[in-house]
Protein backbone atom coordinates (compact mmCIF):
# COMPACT_ATOMS: atom_id res chain seq x y z
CA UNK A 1 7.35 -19.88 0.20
CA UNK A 2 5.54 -18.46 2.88
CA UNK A 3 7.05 -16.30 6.15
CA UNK A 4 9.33 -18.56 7.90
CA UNK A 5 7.64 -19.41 11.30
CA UNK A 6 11.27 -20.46 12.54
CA UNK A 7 12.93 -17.02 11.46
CA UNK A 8 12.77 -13.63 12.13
CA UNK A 9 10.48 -12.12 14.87
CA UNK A 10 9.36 -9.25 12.36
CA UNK A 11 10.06 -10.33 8.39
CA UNK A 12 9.95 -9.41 4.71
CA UNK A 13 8.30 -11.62 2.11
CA UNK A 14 8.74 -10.43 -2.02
CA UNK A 15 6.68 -12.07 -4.74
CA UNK A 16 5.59 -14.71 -2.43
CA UNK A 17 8.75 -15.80 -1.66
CA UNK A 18 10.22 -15.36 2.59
CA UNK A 19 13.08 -13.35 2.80
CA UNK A 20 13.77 -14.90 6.37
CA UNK A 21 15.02 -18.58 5.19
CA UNK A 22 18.32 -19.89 6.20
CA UNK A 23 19.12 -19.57 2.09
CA UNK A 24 18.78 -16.19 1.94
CA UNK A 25 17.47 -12.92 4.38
CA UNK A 26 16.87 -9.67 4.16
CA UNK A 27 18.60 -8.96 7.54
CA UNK A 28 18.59 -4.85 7.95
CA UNK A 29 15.80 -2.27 6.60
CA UNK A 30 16.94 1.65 6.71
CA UNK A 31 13.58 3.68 5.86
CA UNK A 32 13.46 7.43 4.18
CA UNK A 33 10.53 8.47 5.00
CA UNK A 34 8.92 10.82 1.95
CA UNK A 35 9.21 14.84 1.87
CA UNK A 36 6.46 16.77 1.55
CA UNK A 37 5.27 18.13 -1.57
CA UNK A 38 4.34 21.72 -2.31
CA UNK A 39 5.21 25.09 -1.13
CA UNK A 40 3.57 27.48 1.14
CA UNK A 41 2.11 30.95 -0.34
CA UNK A 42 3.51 33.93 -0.09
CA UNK A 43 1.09 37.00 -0.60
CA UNK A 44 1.61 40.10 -2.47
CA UNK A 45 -0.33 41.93 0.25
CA UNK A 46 0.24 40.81 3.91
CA UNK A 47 2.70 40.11 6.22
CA UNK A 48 4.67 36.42 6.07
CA UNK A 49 3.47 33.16 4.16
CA UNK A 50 0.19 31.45 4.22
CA UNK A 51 0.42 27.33 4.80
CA UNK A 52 -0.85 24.99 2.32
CA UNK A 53 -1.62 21.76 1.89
CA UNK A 54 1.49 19.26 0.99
CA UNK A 55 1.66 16.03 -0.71
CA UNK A 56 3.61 12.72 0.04
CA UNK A 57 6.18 12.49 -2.55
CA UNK A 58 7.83 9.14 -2.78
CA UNK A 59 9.92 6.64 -0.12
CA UNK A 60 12.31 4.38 -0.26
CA UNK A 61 13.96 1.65 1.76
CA UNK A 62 18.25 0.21 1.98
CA UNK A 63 17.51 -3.49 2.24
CA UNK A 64 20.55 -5.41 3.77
CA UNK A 65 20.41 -8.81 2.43
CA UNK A 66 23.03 -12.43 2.73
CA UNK A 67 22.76 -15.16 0.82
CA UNK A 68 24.42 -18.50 1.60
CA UNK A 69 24.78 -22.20 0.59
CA UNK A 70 22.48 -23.88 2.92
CA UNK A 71 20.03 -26.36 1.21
CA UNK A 72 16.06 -25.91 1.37
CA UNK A 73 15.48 -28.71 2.84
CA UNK A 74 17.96 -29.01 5.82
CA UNK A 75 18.85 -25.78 6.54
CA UNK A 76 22.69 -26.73 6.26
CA UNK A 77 25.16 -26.79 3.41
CA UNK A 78 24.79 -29.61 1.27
CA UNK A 79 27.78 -32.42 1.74
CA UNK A 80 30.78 -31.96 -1.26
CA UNK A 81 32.60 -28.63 -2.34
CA UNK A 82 30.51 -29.09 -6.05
CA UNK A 83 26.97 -29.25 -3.79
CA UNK A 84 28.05 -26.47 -1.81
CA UNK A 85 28.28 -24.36 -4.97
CA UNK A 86 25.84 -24.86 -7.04
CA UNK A 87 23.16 -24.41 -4.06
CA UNK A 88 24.96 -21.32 -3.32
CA UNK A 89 24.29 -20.04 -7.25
CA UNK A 90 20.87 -21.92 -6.90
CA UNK A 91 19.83 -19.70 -4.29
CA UNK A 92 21.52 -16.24 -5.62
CA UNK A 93 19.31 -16.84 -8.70
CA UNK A 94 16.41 -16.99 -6.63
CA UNK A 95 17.23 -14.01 -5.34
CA UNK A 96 18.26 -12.00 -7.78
CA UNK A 97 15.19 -13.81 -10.04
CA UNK A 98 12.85 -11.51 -7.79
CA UNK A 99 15.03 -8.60 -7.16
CA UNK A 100 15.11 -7.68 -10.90
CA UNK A 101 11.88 -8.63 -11.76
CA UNK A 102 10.77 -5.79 -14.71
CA UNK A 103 6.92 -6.54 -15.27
CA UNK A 104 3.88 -6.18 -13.08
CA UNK A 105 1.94 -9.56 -11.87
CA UNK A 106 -1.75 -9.52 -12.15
CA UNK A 107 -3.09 -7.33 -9.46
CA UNK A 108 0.38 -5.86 -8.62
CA UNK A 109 1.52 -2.22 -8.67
CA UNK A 110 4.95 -2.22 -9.41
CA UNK A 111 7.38 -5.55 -10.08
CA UNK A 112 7.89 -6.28 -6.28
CA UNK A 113 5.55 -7.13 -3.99
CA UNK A 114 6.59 -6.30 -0.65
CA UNK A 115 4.73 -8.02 2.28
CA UNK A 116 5.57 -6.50 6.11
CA UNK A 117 5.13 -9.31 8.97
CA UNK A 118 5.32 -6.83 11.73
CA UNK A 119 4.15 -7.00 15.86
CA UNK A 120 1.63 -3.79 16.70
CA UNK A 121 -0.39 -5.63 19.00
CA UNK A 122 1.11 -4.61 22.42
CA UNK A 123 -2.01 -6.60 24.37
CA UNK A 124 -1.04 -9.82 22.59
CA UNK A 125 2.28 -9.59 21.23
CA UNK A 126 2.21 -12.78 19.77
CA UNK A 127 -0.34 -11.62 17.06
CA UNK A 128 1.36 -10.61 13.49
CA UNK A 129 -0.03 -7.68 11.76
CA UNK A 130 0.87 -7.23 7.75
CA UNK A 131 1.27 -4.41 5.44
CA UNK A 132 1.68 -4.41 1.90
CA UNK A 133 3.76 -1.78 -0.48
CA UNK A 134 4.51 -2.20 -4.35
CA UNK A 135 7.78 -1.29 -5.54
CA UNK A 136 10.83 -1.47 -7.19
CA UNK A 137 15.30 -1.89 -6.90
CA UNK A 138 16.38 1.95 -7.92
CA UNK A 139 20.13 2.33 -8.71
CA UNK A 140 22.94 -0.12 -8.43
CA UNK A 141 24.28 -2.71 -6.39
CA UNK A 142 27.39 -3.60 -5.96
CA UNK A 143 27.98 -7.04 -4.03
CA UNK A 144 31.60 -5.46 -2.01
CA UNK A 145 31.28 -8.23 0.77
CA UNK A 146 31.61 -11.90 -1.50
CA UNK A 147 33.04 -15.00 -1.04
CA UNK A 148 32.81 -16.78 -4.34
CA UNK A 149 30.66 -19.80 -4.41
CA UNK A 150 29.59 -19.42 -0.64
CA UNK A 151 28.46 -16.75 0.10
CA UNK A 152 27.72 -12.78 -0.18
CA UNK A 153 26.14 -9.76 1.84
CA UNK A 154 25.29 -6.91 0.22
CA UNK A 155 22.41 -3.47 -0.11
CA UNK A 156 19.50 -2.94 -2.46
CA UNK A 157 17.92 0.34 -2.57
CA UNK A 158 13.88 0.15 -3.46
CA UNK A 159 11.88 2.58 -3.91
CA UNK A 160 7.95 2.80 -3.57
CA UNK A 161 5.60 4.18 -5.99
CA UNK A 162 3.31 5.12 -3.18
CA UNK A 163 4.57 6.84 0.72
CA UNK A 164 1.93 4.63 2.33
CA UNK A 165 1.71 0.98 3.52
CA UNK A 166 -1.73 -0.82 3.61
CA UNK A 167 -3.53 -3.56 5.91
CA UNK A 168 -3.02 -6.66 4.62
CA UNK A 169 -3.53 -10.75 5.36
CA UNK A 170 -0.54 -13.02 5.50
CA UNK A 171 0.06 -12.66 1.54
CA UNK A 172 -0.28 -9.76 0.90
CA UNK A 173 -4.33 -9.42 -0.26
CA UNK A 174 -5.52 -6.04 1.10
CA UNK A 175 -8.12 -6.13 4.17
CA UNK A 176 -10.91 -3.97 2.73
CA UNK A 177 -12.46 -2.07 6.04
CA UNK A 178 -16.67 -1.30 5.19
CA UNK A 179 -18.07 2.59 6.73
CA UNK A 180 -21.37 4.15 6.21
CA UNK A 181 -22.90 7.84 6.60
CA UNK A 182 -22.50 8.77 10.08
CA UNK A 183 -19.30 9.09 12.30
CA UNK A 184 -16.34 6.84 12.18
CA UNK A 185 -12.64 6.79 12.93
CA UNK A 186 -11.53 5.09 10.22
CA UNK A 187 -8.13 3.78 11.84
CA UNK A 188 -4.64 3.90 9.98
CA UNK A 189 -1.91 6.71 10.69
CA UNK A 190 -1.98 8.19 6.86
CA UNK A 191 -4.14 10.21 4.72
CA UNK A 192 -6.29 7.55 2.84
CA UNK A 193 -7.58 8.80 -0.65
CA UNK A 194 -8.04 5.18 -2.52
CA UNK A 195 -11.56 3.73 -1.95
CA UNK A 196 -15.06 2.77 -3.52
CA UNK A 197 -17.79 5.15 -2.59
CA UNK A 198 -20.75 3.65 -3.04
CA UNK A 199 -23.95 5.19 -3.81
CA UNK A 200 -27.68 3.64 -3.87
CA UNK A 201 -30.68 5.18 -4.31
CA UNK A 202 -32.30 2.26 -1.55
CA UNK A 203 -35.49 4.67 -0.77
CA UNK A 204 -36.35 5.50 -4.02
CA UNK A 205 -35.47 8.20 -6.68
CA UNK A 206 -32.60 10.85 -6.11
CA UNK A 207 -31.61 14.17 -7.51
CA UNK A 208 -28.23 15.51 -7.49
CA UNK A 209 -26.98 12.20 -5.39
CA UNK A 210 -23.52 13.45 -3.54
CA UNK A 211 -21.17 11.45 -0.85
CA UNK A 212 -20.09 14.25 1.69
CA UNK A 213 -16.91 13.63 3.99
CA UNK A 214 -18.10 17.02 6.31
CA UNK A 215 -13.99 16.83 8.46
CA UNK A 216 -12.35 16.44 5.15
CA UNK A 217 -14.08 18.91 3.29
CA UNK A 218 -14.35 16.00 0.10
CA UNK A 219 -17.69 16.18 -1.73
CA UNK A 220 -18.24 13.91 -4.75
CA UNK A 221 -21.86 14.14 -6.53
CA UNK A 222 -23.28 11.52 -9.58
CA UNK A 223 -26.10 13.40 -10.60
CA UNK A 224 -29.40 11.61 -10.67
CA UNK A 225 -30.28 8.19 -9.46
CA UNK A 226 -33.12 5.97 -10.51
CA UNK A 227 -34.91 4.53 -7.93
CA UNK A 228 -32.89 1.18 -6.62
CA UNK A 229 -30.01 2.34 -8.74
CA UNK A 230 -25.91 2.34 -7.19
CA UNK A 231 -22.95 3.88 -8.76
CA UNK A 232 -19.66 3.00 -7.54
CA UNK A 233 -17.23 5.80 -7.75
CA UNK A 234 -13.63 4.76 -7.61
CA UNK A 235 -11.15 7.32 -6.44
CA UNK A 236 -7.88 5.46 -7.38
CA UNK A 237 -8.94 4.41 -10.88
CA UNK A 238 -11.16 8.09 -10.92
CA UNK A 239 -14.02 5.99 -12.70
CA UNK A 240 -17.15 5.44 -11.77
CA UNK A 241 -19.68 2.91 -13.06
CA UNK A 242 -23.46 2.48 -12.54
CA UNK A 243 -25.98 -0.77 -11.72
CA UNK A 244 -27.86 0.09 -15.16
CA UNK A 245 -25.81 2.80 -17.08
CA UNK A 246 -22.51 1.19 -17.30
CA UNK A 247 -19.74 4.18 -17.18
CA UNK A 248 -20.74 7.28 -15.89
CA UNK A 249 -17.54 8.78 -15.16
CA UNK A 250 -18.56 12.01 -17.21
CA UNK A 251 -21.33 13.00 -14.64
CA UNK A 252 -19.06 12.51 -11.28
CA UNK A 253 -19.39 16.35 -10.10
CA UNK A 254 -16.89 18.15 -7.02
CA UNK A 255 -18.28 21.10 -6.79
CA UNK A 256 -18.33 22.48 -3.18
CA UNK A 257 -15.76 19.94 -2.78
CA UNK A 258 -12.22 21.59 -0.76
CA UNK A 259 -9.52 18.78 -1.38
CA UNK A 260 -7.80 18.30 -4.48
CA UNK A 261 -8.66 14.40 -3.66
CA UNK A 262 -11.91 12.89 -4.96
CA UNK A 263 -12.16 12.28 -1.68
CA UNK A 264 -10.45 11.63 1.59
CA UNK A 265 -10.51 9.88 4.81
CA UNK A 266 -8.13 11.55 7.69
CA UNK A 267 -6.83 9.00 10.14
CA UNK A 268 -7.72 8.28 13.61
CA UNK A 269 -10.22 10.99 13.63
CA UNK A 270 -13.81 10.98 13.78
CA UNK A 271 -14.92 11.34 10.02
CA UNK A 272 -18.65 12.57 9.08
CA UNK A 273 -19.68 11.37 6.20
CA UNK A 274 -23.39 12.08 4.85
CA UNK A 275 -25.26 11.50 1.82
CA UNK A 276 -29.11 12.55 0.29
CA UNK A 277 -29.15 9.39 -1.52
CA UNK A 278 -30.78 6.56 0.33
CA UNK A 279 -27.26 4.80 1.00
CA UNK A 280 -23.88 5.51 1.59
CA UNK A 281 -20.86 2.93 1.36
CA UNK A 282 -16.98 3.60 1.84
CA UNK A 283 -14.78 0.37 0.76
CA UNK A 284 -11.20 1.08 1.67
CA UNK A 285 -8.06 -0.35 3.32
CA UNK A 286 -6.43 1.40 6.62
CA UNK A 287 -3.10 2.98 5.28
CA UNK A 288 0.00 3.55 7.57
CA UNK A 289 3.28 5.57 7.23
C-alpha cells in the first residue's frame, strides 16, 4: 500500500507498505544523528593537535508505532468481539511481517526499506519531497503498553547501514541527478561519495584518461582510451567496466588523488570537475543528513 493521502502530513512507508493507515502507524520518530569517525593527530614535534578528516559512522532512529483493530477497508473495527480480534492479529502480523524481515529484496540494502514523505518545499508547501534509507530493527522490543486482542503501542529501534538519506520518487526508486566537467553545485546537505563517473573518449584517442573533482581534491584515472571508447567507474561497487574491454577495474589509478574516497562530491558548493578525455559524466543521487 502506498502513503496514505488521508493520513499523516509527513509519513513513513517500509517495504512498500504505509505506515500512516488507520491499522497501524508509525506515530513518533526520535533521530541519533551519527558520530564522527576518526581522531585528530597529535605531533611528536609541535605544539597542540592537527585536524583530520572524520567519517560518518552509523545512525539510528526510536520508531513509536500503534496498532489497532480497524478493518482495511472501513477504517473502523469490524462488527463482533471474534472480528474485532482476529483483524487486530491480522494487522500485528502485518506489522511485525515487515519489521522482522531478515533477507534483502532485489535492489535493497538492508531488509527494510524505509521511504521518508517529508515537506521541504517552503514556496509550495503542498509539494512532497522523499528520501530513501535501508536498514534494519537492532535490539529488543518489548510491547509494555497492550491490550490483548485490541490493541498495542510500543518502540522499535532501527538502525541504518549508511548516515545519509537519498532523493527519491514516491517509492522509494532513487532520482539519479546527471553533471558534466565544469562547475556545479551539486545540491544535497551530505558528503556524496556513491556515483558513476563516466568517461568517453568522444574526440578521439586518450592517454592517461582521469576524472578530476579540483574542490574535493578526488582524482580517478583509467589509463588509455580508444578512440569512441567509455568506461564507467563505479565508486560504490569500486568497479569499473569498459564499452569494449569488459572489466577494467585493475587499471582505475588515484594517484594525485587527496581523499580516501574514489571520489567525492561536497554539497551545496560549487564543484569543478575536469577531465582530458573528450567527455565527462557524474551519475549520482543528492544525499541529505
Amino acid at each position: 500500500m502506498p502513503f496514505n493521502a488521508n493520513g499523516y502530513v509527513e509519513a513513513y512507508m517500509v517495504n512498500g507498505q504505509s505506515m500512516d493507515t488507520s491499522q497501524f502507524a508509525i506515530e513518533t520518530v526520535q533521530q541519533s544523528l551519527p558520530v564522527m569517525r576518526g581522531d585528530n593527530v597529535i605531533p611528536a614535534m609541535d605544539h597542540g593537535i592537527r585536524w583530520r578528516s572524520k567519517r560518518l559512522g552509523a545512525r539510528s532512529e526510536n520508531w513509536g508505532l500503534w496498532i489497532c483493530d480497524n478493518a482495511v477497508a472501513t477504517g473502523l473495527p469490524p462488527s463482533g468481539a471474534e472480528a474485532q480480534r482476529a483483524q487486530f492479529h491480522a494487522n500485528w502480523d502485518t506489522v511485525m511481517e515487515i519489521l522482522f524481515t531478515t533477507h534483502l529484496a532485489t535492489g535493497y540494502e538492508a531488509p527494510l526499506q524505509v521511504v521518508r514523505k517529508m515537506k521541504k518545499d517552503t514556496s509550495t508547501p503542498s509539494n512532497a519531497s522523499y528520501l530513501v534509507n535501508y536498514g534494519e530493527v537492532i535490539g529488543g522490543v518489548s510491547v509494555d503498553d497492550y491490550k490483548p486482542f485490541s490493541w498495542a503501542r510500543f518502540n522499535v529501534n532501527v538502525g541504518y547501514m549508511d548516515p545519509r538519506w537519498y532523493e527519491c520518487n514516491s517509492t522509494g526508486v532513487k532520482t539519479d541527478t546527471v553533471i558534466n566537467a565544469g562547475t556545479t553545485d551539486p545540491g544535497g546537505t551530505a558528503l556524496m561519495t556513491k556515483m558513476t563517473v563516466r568517461l568517453t573518449a568522444s574526440s578521439g584517442a586518450v592517454t592517461g584518461a582521469y576524472a578530476e573533482n579540483q574542490t574535493t581534491g578526488s582524482k580517478i584515472g583509467i589509463g588509455n582510451l580508444a578512440s569512441g571508447e567509455y568506461v564507467d567507474i563505479n565508486t560504490s561497487t569500486f568497479v569499473a567496466t569498459s564499452s569494449t574491454n569488459g572489466d577494467v577495474t585493475g587499471k582505475v589509478d588515484r594517484t594525485d588523488s587527496t581523499t580516501t574516497d574514489w571520489f567525492q562530491l561536497r554539497p551545496n558548493v560549487n564543484n569543478t570537475l575536469a577531465t582530458n578525455a573528450g567527455t565527462l559524466t557524474v551519475t549520482y543521487t543528492k544525499a541529505f543528513m
